[in-house]
Protein backbone atom coordinates (compact mmCIF):
# COMPACT_ATOMS: atom_id res chain seq x y z
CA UNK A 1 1.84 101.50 98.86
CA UNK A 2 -1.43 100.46 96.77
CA UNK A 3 0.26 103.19 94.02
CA UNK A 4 3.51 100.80 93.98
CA UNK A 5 1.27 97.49 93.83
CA UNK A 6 -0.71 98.84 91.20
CA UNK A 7 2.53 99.86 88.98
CA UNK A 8 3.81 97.01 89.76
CA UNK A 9 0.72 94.94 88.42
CA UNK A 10 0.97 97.17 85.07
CA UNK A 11 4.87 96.42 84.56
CA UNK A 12 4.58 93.03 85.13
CA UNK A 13 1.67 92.92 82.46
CA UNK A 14 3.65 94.29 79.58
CA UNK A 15 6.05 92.05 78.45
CA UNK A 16 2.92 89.71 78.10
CA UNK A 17 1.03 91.84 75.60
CA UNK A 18 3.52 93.35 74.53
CA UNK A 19 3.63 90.77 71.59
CA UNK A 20 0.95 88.92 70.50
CA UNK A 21 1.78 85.61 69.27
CA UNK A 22 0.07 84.26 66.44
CA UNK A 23 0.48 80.01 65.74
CA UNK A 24 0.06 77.98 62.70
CA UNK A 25 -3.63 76.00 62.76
CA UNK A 26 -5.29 79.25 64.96
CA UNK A 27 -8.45 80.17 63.50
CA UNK A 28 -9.51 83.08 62.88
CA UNK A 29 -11.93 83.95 65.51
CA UNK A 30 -8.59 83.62 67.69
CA UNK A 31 -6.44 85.65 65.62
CA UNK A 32 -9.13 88.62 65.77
CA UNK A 33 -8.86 87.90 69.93
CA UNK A 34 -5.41 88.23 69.83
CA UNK A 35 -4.66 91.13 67.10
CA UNK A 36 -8.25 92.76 66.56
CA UNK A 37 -10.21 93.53 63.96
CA UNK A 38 -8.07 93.63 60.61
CA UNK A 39 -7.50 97.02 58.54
CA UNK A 40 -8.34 94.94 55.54
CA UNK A 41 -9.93 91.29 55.06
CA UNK A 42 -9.40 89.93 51.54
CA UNK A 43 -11.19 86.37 50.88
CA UNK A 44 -10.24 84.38 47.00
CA UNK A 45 -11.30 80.78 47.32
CA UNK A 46 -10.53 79.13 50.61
CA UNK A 47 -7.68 81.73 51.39
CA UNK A 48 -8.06 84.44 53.70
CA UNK A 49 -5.96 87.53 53.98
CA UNK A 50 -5.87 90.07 57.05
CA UNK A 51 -3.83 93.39 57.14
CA UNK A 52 -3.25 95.14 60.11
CA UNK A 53 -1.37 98.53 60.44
CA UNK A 54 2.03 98.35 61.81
CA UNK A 55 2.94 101.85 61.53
CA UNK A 56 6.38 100.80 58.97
CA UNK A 57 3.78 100.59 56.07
CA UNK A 58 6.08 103.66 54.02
CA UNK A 59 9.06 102.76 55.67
CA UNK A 60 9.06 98.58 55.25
CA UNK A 61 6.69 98.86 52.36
CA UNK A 62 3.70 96.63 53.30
CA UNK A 63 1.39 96.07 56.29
CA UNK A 64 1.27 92.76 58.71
CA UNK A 65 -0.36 89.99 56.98
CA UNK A 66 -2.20 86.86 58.51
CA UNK A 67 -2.83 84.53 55.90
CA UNK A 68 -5.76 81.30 56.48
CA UNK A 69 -6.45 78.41 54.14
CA UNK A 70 -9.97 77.09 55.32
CA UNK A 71 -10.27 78.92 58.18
CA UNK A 72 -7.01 78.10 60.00
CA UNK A 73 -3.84 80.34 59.77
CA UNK A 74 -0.75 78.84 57.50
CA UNK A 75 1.35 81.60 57.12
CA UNK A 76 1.87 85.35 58.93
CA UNK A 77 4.58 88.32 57.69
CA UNK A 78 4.82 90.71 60.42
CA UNK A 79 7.08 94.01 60.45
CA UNK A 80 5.86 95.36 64.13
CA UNK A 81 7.70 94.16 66.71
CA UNK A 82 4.62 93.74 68.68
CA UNK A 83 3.38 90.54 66.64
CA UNK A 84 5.32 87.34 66.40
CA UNK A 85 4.28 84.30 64.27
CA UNK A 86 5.69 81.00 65.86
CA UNK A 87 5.48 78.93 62.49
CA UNK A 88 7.84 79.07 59.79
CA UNK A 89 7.09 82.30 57.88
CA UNK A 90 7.71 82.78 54.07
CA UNK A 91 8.90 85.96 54.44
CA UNK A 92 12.51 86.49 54.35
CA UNK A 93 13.59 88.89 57.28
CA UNK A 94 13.24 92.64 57.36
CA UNK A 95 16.38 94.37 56.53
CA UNK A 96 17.26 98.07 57.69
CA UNK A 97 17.63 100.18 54.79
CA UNK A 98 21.04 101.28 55.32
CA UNK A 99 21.90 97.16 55.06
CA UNK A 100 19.36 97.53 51.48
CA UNK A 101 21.95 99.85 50.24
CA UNK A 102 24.81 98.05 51.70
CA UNK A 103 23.97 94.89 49.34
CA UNK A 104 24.86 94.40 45.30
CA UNK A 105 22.24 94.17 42.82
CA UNK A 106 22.02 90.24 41.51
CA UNK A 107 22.53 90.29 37.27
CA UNK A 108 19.41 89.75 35.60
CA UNK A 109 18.83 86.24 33.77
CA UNK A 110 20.01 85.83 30.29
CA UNK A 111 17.38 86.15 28.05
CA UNK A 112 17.31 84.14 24.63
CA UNK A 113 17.75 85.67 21.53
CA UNK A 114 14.86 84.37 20.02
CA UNK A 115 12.74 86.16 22.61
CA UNK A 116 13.84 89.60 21.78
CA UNK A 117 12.21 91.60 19.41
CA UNK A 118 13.79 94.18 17.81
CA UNK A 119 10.83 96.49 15.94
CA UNK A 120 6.79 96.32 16.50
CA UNK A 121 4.80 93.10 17.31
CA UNK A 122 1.64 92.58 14.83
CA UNK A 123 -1.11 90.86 15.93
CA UNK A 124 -3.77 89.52 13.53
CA UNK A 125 -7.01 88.47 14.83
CA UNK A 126 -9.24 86.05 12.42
CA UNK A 127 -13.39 86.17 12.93
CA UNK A 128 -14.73 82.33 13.37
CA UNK A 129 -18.02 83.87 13.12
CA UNK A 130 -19.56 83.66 9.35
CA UNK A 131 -19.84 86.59 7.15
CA UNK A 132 -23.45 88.19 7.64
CA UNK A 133 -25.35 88.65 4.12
CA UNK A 134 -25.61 91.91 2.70
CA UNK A 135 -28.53 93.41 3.45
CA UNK A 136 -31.08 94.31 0.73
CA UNK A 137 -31.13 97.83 -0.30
């Protein structure tokens, strides 16, 4: 009997972590509670980047990504089925590869004559520092 209640108490717990839910405005103290400790943390400016492993890094070609402005998360990409970001992410949606194949390649832009160059590209580089004086011999 207590085997069945504690299996019970298990089952019942795993649809609850078995994504963790990241919203727009969390900061980051909260994401780290909810995913862990990032793989990666990559600060430029006020914008913070954390990578965690998803275990599709080879296969999807890039790791989960939580991105924060200031502190407070603004955008997520994840690929694990584990995480879920409940804002509006700017990552289009993950495609299987056999779909990948399945799709036709978009034509390239036009590109203007003028901006293709047929033979080699010189470059000439003029000093705007004076001529030093010859030394004396």
């Amino acid at each position: 009997m207590r085997t069945v209640i504690i299996l019970s108490f298990f089952a019942a717990a795993l649809p609850m972590q078995a994504q963790a839910v990241i919203d727009p405005g969390m900061p980051k103290a909260q994401v780290v509670a909810h995913l862990g400790a990032p793989a990666i943390e990559r600060t430029t400016g006020d914008a913070t980047y954390l990578f965690y492993t998803n275990g599709c890094e080879r296969t999807c070609g890039m790791s989960d990504v939580v991105v924060l402005d200031k502190g407070a998360v603004v955008d997520a990409v994840f690929r694990s089925a584990k995480r879920h970001f409940s804002g509006a992410s700017s990552s289009p949606r993950m495609i299987p590869a056999a779909e990948a194949r399945k799709a036709k390649a978009t034509k390239p832009a036009a590109v203007p004559e003028s901006a293709v160059h047929d033979g080699p590209i010189t470059i000439q580089i003029k000093s705007t520092r004076p001529a030093k004086p010859p030394r004396d011999q």
